[in-house]
N, C-alpha and C. Protein backbone atom coordinates (compact mmCIF):
# COMPACT_ATOMS: atom_id res chain seq x y z
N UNK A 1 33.65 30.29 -4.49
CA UNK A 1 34.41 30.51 -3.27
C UNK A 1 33.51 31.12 -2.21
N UNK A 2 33.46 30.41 -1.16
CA UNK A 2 32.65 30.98 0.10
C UNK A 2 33.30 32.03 0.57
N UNK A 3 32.34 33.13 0.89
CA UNK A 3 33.01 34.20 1.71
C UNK A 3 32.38 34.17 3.59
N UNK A 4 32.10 33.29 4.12
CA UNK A 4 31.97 33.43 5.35
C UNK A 4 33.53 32.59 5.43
N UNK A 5 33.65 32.84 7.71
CA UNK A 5 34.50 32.72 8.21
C UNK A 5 34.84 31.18 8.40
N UNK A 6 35.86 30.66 8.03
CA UNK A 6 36.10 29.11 8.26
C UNK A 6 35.39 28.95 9.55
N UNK A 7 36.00 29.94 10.59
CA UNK A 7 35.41 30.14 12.29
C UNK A 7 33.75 29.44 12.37
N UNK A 8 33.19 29.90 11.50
CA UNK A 8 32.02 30.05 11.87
C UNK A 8 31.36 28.53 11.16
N UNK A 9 31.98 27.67 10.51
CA UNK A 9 31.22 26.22 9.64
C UNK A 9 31.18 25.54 11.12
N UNK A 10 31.79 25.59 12.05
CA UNK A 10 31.30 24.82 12.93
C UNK A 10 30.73 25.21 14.16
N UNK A 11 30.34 26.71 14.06
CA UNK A 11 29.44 27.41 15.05
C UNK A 11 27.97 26.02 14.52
N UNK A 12 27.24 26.60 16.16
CA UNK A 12 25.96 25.71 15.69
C UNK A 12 25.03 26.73 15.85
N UNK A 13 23.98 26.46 15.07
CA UNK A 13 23.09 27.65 14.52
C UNK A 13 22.12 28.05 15.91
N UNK A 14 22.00 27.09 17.35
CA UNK A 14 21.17 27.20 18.42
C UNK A 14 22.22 26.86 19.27
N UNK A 15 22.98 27.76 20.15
CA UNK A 15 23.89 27.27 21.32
C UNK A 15 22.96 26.37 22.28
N UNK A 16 23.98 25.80 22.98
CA UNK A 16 23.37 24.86 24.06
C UNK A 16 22.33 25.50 25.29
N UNK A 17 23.33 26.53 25.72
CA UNK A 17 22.26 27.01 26.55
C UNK A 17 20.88 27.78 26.08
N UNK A 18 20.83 28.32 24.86
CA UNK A 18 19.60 28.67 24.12
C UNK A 18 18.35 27.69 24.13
N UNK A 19 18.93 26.53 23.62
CA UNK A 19 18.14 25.32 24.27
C UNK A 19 17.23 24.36 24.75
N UNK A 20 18.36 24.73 25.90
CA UNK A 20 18.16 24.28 27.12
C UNK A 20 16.72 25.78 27.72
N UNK A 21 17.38 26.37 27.65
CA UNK A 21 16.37 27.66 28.16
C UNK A 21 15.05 27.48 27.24
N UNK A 22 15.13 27.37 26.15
CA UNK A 22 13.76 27.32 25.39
C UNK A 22 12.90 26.07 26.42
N UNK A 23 13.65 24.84 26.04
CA UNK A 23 13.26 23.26 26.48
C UNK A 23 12.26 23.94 27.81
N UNK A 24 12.91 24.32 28.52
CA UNK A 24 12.44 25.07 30.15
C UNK A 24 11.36 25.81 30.11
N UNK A 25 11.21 26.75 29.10
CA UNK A 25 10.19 28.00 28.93
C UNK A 25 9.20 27.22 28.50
N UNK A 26 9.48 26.16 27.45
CA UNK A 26 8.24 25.60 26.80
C UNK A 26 7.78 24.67 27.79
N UNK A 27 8.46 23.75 28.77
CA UNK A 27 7.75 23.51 29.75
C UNK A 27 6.69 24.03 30.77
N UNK A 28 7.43 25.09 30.74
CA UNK A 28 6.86 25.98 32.22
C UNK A 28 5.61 26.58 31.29
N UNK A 29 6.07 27.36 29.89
CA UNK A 29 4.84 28.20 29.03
C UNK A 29 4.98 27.25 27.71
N UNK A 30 3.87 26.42 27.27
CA UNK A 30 4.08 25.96 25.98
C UNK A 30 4.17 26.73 25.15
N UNK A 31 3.68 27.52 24.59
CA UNK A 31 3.06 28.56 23.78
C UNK A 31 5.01 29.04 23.67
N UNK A 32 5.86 29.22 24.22
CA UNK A 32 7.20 29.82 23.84
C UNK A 32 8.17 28.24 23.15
N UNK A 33 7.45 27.65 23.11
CA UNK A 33 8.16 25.88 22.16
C UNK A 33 7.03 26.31 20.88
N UNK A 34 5.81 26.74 20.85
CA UNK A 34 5.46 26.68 19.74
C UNK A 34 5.44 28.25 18.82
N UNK A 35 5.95 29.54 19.40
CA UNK A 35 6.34 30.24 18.34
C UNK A 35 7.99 30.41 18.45
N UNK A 36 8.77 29.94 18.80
CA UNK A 36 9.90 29.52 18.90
C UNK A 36 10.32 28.54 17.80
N UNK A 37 9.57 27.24 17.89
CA UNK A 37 9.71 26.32 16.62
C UNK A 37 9.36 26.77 15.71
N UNK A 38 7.69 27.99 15.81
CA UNK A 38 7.34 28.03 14.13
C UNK A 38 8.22 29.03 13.76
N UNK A 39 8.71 30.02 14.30
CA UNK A 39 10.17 31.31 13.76
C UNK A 39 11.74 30.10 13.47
N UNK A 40 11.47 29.08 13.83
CA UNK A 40 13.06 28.38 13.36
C UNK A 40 12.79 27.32 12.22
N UNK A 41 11.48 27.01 12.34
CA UNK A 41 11.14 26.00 11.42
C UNK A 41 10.98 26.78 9.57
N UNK A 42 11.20 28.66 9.74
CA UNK A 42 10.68 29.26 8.85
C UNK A 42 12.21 29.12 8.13
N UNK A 43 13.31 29.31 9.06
CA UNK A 43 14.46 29.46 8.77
C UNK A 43 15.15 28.52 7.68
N UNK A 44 16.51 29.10 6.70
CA UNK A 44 16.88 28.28 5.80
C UNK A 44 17.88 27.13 6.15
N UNK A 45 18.37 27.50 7.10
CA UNK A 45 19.73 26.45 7.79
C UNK A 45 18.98 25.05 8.08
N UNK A 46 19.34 24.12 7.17
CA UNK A 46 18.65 22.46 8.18
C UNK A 46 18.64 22.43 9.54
N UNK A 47 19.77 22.50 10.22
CA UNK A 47 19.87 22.66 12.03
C UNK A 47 18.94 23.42 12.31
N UNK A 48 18.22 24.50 12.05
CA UNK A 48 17.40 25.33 12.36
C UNK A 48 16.04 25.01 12.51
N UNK A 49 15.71 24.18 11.22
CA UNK A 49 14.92 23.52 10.85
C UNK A 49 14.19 22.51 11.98
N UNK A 50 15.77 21.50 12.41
CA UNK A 50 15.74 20.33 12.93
C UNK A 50 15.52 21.18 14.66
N UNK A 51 16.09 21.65 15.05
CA UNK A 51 15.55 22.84 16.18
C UNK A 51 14.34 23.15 16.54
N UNK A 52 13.84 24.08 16.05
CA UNK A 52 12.22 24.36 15.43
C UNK A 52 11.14 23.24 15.41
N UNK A 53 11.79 22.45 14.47
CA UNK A 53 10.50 21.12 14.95
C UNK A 53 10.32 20.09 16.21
N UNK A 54 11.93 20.50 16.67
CA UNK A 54 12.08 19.86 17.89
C UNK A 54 10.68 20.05 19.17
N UNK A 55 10.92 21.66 19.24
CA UNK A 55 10.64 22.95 20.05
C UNK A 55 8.83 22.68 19.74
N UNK A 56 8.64 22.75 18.45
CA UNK A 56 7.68 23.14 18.07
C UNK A 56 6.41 21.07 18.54
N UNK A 57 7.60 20.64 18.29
CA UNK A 57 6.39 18.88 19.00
C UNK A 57 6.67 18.98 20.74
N UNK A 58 7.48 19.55 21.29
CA UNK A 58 7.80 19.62 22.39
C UNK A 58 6.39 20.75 23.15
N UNK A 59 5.92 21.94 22.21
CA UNK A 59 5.39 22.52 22.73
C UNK A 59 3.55 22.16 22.52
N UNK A 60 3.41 21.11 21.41
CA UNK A 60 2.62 20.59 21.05
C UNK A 60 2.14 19.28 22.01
N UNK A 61 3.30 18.84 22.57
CA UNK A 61 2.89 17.82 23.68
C UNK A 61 2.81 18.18 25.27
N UNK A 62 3.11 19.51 25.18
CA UNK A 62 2.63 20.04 26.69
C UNK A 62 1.57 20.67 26.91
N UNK A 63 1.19 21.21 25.66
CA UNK A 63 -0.53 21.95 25.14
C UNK A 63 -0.84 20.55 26.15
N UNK A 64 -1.34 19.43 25.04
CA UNK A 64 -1.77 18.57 25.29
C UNK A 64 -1.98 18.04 26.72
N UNK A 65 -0.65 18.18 27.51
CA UNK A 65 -0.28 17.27 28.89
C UNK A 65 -0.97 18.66 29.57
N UNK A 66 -1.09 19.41 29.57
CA UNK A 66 -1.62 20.44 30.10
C UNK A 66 -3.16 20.33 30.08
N UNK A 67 -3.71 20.47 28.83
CA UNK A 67 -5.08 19.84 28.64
C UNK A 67 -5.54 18.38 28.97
N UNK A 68 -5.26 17.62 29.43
CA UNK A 68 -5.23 16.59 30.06
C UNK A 68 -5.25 16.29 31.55
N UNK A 69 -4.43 16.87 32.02
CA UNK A 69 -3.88 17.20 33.73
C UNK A 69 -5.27 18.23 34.37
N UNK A 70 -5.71 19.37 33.41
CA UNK A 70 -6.54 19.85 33.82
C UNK A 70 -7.63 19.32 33.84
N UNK A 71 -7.96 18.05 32.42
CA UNK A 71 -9.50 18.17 32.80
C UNK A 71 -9.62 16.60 33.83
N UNK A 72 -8.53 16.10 33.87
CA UNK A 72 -8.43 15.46 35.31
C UNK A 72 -8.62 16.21 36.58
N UNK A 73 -8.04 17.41 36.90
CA UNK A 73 -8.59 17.99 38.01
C UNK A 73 -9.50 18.08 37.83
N UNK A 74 -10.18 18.48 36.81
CA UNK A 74 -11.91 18.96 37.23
C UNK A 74 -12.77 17.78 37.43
N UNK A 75 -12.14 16.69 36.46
CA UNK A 75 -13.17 15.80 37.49
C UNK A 75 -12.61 14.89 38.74
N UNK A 76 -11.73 14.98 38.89
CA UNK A 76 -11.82 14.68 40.70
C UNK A 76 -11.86 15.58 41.31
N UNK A 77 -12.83 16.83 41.22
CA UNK A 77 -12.94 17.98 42.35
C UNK A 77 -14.64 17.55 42.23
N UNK A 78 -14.99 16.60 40.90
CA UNK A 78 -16.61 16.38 40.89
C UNK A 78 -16.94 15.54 41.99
């Protein structure tokens, strides 16, 4: 017999606006998509899981787009 709240089987383990606000931060700062994903990806809940790795390729492909964009500026300033 489960002792949590019926209430709570259909809470979701990352509200929407949580997110959405991460999605934003990791844009603006990658580095908050990639210890964001690796603290949810540690977690036991699957959704958490599925969250986390979201966060965590999201912040892995703006490293990237970031490193890219820059070393394009530097060479058209050559």
């Amino acid at each position: 017999m489960s002792t949590q709240n019926p209430n709570n089987q259909h809470k979701p383990v990352v509200s929407t606006a949580l997110n959405i606000t991460i999605i934003i931060a990791t844009v603006i700062f990658p580095v908050v998509g990639l210890l964001m994903g690796l603290t949810y990806l540690r977690k036991d809940h699957p959704d958490a899981k599925k969250i986390g790795k979201i966060w965590l390729i999201l912040g892995v492909i703006m490293v990237v787009a970031n490193i890219v964009l820059i070393s394009m500026m530097r060479q058209s300033s050559n």
